[in-house]
C-alpha atoms as a PDB file:
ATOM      1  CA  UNK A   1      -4.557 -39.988  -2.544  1.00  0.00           C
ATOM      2  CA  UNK A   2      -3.205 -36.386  -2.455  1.00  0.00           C
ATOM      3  CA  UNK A   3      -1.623 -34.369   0.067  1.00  0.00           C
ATOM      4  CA  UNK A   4      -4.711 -32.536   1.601  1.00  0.00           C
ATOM      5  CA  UNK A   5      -4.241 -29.048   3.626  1.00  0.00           C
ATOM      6  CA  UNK A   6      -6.302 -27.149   6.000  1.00  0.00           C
ATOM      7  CA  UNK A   7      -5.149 -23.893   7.015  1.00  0.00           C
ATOM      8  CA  UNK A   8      -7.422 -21.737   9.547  1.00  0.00           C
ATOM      9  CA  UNK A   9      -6.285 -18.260  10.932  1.00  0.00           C
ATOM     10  CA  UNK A  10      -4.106 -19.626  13.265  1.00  0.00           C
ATOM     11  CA  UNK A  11      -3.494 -23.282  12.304  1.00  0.00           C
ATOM     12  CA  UNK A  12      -2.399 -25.657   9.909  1.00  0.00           C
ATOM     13  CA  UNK A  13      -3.344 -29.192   9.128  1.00  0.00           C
ATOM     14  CA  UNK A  14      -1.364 -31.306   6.516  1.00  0.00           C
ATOM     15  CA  UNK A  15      -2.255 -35.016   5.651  1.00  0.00           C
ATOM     16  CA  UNK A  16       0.896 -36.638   3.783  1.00  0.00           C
ATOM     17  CA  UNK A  17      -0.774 -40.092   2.313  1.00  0.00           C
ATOM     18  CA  UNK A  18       3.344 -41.139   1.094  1.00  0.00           C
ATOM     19  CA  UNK A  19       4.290 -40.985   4.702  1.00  0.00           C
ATOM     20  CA  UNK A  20       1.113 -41.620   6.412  1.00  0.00           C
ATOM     21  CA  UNK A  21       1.734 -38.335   8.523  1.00  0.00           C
ATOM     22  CA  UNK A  22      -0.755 -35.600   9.487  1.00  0.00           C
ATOM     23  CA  UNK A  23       1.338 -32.546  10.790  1.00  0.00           C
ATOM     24  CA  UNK A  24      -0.595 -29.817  13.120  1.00  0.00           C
ATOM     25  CA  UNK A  25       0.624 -27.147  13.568  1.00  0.00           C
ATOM     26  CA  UNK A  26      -0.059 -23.408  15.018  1.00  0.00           C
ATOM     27  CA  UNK A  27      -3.366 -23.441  17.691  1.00  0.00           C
ATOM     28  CA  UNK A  28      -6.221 -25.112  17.296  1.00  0.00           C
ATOM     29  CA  UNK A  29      -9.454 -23.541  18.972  1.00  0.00           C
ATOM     30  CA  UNK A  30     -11.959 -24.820  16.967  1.00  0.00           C
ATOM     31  CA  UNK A  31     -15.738 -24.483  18.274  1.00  0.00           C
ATOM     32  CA  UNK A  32     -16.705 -28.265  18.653  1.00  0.00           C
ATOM     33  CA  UNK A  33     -16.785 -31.453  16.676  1.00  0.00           C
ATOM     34  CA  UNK A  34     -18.743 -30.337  13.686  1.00  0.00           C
ATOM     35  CA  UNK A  35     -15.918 -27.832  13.114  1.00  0.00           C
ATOM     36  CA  UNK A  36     -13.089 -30.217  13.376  1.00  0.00           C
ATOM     37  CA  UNK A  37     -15.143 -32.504  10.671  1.00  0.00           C
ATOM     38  CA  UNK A  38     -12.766 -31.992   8.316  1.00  0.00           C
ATOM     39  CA  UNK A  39      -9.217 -32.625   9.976  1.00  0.00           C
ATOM     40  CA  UNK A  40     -11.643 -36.072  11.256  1.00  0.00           C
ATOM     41  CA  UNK A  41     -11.278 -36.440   7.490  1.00  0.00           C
ATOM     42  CA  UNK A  42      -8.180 -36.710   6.712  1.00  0.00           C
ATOM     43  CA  UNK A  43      -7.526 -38.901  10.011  1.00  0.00           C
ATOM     44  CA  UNK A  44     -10.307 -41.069   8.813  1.00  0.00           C
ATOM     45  CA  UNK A  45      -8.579 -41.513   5.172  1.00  0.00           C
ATOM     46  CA  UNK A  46      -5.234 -42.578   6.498  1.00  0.00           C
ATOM     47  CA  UNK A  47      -6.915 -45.254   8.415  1.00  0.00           C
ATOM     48  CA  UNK A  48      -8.698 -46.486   5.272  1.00  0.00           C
ATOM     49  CA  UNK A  49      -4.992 -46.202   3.272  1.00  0.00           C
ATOM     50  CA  UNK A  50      -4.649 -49.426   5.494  1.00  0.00           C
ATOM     51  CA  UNK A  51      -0.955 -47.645   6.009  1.00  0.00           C
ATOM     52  CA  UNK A  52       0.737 -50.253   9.140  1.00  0.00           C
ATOM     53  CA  UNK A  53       1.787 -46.824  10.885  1.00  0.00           C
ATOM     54  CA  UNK A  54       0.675 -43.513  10.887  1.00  0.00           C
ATOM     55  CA  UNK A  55       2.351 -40.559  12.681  1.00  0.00           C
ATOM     56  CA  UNK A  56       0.744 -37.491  14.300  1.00  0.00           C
ATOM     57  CA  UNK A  57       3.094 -34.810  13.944  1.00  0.00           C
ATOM     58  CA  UNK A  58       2.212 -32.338  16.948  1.00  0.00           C
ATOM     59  CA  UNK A  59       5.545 -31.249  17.233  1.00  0.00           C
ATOM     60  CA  UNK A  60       4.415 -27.103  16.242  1.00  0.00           C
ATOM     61  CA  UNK A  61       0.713 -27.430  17.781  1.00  0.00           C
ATOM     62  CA  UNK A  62       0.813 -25.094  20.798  1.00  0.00           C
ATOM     63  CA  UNK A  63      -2.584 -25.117  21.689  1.00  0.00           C
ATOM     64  CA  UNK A  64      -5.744 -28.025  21.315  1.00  0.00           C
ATOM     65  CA  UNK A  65      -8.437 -27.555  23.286  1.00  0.00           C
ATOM     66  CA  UNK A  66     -10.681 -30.272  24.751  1.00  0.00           C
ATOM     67  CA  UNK A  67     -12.496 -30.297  21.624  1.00  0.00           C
ATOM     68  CA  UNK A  68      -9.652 -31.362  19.712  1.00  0.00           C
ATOM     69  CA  UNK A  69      -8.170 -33.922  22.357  1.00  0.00           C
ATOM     70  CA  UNK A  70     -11.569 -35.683  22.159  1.00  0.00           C
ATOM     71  CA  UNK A  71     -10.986 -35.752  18.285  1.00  0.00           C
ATOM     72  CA  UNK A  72      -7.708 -37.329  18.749  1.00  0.00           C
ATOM     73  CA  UNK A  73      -8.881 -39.580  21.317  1.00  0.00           C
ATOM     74  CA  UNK A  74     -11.507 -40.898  18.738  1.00  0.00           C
ATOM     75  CA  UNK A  75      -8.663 -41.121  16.346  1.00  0.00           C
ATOM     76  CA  UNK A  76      -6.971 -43.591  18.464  1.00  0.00           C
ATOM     77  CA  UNK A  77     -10.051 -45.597  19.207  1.00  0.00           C
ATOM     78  CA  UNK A  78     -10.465 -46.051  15.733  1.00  0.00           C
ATOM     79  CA  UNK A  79      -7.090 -47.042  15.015  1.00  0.00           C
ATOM     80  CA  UNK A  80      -7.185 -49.234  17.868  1.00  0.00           C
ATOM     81  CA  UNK A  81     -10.394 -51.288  16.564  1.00  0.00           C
ATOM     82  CA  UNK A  82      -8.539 -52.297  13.354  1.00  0.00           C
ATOM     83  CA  UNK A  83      -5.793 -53.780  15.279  1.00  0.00           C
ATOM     84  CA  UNK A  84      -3.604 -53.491  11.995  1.00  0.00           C
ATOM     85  CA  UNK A  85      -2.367 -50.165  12.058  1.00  0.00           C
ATOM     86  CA  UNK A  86       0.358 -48.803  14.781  1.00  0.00           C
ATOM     87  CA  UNK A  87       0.289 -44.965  15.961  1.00  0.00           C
ATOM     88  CA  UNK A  88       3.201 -42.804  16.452  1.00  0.00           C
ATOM     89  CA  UNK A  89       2.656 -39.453  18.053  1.00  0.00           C
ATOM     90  CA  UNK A  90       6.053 -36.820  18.184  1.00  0.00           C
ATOM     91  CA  UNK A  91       5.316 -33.886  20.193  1.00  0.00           C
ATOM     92  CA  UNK A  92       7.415 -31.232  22.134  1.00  0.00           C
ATOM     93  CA  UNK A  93       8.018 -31.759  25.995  1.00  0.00           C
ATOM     94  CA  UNK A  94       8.473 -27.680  25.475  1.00  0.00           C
ATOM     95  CA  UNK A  95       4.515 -27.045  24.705  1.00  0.00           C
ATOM     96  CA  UNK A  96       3.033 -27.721  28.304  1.00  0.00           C
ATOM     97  CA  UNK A  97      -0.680 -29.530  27.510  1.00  0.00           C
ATOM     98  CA  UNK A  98       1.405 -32.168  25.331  1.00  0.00           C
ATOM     99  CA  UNK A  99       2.915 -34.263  27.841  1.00  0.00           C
ATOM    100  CA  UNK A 100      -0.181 -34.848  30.106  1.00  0.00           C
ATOM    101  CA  UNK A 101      -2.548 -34.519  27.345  1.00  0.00           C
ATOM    102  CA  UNK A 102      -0.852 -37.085  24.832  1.00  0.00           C
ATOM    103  CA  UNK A 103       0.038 -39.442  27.720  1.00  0.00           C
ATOM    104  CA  UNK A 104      -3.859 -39.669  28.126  1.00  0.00           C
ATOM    105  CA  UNK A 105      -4.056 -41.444  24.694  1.00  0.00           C
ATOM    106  CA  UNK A 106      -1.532 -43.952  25.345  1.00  0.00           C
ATOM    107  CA  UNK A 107      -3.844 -45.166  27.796  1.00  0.00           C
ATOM    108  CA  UNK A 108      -6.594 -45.564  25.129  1.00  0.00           C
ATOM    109  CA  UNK A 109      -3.884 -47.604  23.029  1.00  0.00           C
ATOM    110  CA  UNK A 110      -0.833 -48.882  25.217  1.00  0.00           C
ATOM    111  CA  UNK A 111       0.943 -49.815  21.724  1.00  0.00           C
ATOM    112  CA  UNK A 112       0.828 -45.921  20.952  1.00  0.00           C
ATOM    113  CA  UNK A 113       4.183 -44.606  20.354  1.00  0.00           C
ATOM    114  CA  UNK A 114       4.626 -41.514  22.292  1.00  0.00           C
ATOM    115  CA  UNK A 115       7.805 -39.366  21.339  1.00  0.00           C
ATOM    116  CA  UNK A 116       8.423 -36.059  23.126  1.00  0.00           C
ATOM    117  CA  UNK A 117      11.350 -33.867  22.615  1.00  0.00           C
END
């Protein structure tokens, strides 16, 4: 599988199959979950690379709104049912949402990894 890349006016997605890492980065405002289809895509397709960890690189995202913390939260439900792959999450304890936000989704998977700095 390829690096894949979404870039919107103010946002970047990159999926990095070699590392199992999807960086975000920017501010994500999409309008729903039909538009956020196709970052769900490359989510999905590191789960079925069967990769034993995958990282979320939020570490640039300023913004997600509740549209795309219910995407991630499906994410980790997902990742949760196949009980083979861990989750490791770096984000910035400078960009205010992150810490409650991404705290939230350790409670859907208490194995989540949750690095802030």
């Amino acid at each position: 599988m390829e690096k894949q890349e979404i870039q919107g006016e103010n946002y970047q997605v990159i999926g990095e199959p070699e590392t199992a890492t999807v960086y975000f980065k920017g501010s994500l405002r999409l309008g729903g979950m039909k538009e956020y289809e196709p970052i769900v895509k490359i989510l999905d397709q590191m789960i079925q690379q069967d990769h034993s960890l995958i990282t979320l690189n939020l570490r640039e995202l300023e913004f997600l709104n509740s549209s795309g913390i219910s995407m991630l939260s499906k994410f980790v439900l997902n990742v949760r049912k196949k009980k083979t792959i861990q989750i490791e999450i770096k984000g910035s304890d400078q960009i205010p949402w992150q810490g409650k936000s991404l705290k939230n989704l350790q409670r859907l998977m208490p194995g989540l990894k949750l690095e802030l700095e």
